[in-house]
Protein backbone atom coordinates (compact mmCIF):
# COMPACT_ATOMS: atom_id res chain seq x y z
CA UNK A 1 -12.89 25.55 -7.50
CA UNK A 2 -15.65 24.17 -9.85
CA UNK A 3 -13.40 25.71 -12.73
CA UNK A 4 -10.58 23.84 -12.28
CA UNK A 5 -12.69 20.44 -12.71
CA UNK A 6 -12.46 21.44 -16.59
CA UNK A 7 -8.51 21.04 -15.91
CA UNK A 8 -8.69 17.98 -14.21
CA UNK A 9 -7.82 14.86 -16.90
CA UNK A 10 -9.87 11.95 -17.62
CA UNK A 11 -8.61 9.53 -14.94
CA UNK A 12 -9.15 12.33 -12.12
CA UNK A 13 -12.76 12.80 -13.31
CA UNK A 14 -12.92 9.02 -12.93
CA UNK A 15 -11.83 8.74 -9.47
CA UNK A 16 -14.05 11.49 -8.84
CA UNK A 17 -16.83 9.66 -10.23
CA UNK A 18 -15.92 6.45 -8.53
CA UNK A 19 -14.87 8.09 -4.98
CA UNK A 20 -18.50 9.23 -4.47
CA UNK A 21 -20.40 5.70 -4.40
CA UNK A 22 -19.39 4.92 -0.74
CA UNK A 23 -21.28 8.23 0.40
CA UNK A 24 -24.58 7.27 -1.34
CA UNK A 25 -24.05 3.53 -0.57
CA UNK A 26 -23.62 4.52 3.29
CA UNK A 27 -26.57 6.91 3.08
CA UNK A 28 -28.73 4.26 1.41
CA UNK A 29 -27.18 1.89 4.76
CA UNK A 30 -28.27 4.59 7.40
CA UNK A 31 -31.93 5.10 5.76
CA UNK A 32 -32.35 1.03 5.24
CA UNK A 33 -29.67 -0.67 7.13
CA UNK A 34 -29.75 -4.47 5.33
CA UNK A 35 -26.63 -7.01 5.42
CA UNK A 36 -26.67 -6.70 1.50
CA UNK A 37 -26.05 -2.74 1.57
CA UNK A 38 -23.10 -3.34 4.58
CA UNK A 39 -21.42 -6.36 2.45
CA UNK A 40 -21.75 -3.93 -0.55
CA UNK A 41 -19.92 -1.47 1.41
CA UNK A 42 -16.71 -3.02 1.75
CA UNK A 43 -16.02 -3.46 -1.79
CA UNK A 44 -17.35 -0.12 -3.08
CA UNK A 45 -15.13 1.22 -0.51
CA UNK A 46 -11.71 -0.51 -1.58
CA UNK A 47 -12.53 0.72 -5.17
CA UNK A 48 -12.68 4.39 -4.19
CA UNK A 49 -9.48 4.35 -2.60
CA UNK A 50 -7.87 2.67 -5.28
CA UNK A 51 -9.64 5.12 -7.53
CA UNK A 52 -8.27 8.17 -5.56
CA UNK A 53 -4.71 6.79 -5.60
CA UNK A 54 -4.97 6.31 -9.20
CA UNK A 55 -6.28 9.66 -9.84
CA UNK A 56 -3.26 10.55 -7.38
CA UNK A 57 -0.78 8.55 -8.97
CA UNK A 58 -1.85 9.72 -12.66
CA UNK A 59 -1.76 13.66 -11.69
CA UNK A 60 2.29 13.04 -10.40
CA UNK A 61 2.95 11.12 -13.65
CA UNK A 62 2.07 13.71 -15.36
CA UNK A 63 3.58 16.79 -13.44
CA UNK A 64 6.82 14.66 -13.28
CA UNK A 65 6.51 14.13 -17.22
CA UNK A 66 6.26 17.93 -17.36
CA UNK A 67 9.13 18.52 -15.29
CA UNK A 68 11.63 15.99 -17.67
CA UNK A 69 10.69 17.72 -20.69
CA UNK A 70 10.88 21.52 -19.14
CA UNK A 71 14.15 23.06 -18.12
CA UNK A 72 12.79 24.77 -15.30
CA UNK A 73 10.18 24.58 -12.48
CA UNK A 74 7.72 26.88 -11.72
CA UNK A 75 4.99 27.24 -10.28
CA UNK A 76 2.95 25.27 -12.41
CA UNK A 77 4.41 22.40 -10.71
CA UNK A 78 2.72 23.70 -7.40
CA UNK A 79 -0.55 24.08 -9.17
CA UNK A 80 -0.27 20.52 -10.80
CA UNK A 81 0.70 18.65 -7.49
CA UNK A 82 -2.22 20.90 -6.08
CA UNK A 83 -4.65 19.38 -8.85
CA UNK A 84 -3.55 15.99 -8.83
CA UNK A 85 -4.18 15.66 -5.23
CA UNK A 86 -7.94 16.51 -5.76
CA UNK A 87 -9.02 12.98 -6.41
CA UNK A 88 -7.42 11.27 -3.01
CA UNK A 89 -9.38 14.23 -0.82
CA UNK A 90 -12.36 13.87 -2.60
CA UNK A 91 -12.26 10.16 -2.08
CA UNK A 92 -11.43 10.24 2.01
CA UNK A 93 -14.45 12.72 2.23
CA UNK A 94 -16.40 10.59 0.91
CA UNK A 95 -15.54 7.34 2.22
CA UNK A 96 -15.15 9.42 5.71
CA UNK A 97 -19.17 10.11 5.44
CA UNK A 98 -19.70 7.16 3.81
CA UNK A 99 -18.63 5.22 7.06
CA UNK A 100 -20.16 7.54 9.65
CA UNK A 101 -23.18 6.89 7.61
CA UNK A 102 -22.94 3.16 8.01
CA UNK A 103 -22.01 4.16 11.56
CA UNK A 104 -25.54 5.66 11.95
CA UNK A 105 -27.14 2.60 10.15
CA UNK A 106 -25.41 0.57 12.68
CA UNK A 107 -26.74 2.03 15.68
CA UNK A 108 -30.40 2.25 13.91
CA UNK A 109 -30.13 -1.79 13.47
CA UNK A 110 -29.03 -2.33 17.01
């Protein structure tokens, strides 16, 4: 799996990069729960999703881009649809424990 990350193009490595902050962030919340950390949150959290459906989006443009200019589909098109949904799972795992995290933080603070 950590092979393929050498396929992956530059905006998938982005989201990547991007869809990871909400994890620390809520981690950083459950340790030291503080208003500041929860309003930070929110933001953070909108920008990983839009992150992984860029990352999304960019893999399909380019798979569908492949598929115009080739005269037939093979499997390659699996693999690339495979690939360019990497980013959006990466980015609901970590907004997923992200949350929980906050969750945990919550129920520390109250």
């Amino acid at each position: 799996m950590f092979g393929d990350f050498g396929q992956l193009g530059i905006f998938a490595k982005l989201s990547l990069l991007v869809a990871v902050f909400p994890m620390f962030m809520g981690a950083a919340y459950a340790f030291r729960p503080t208003e500041a950390k929860l309003a930070l949150m929110r933001p953070i959290s909108l920008a990983a999703i839009f992150a992984g459906l860029c990352g999304l989006l960019s893999g399909l443009i380019v798979i569908l881009r492949g598929m115009g200019v080739s005269e037939t589909v093979s499997t390659r098109v699996a693999i690339g649809l495979a690939e360019a949904l990497v980013p959006m799972f990466v980015a609901s795992g970590c907004l997923t424990i992200g949350w929980l995290s906050v969750a945990l933080g919550l129920r520390r603070l109250g």
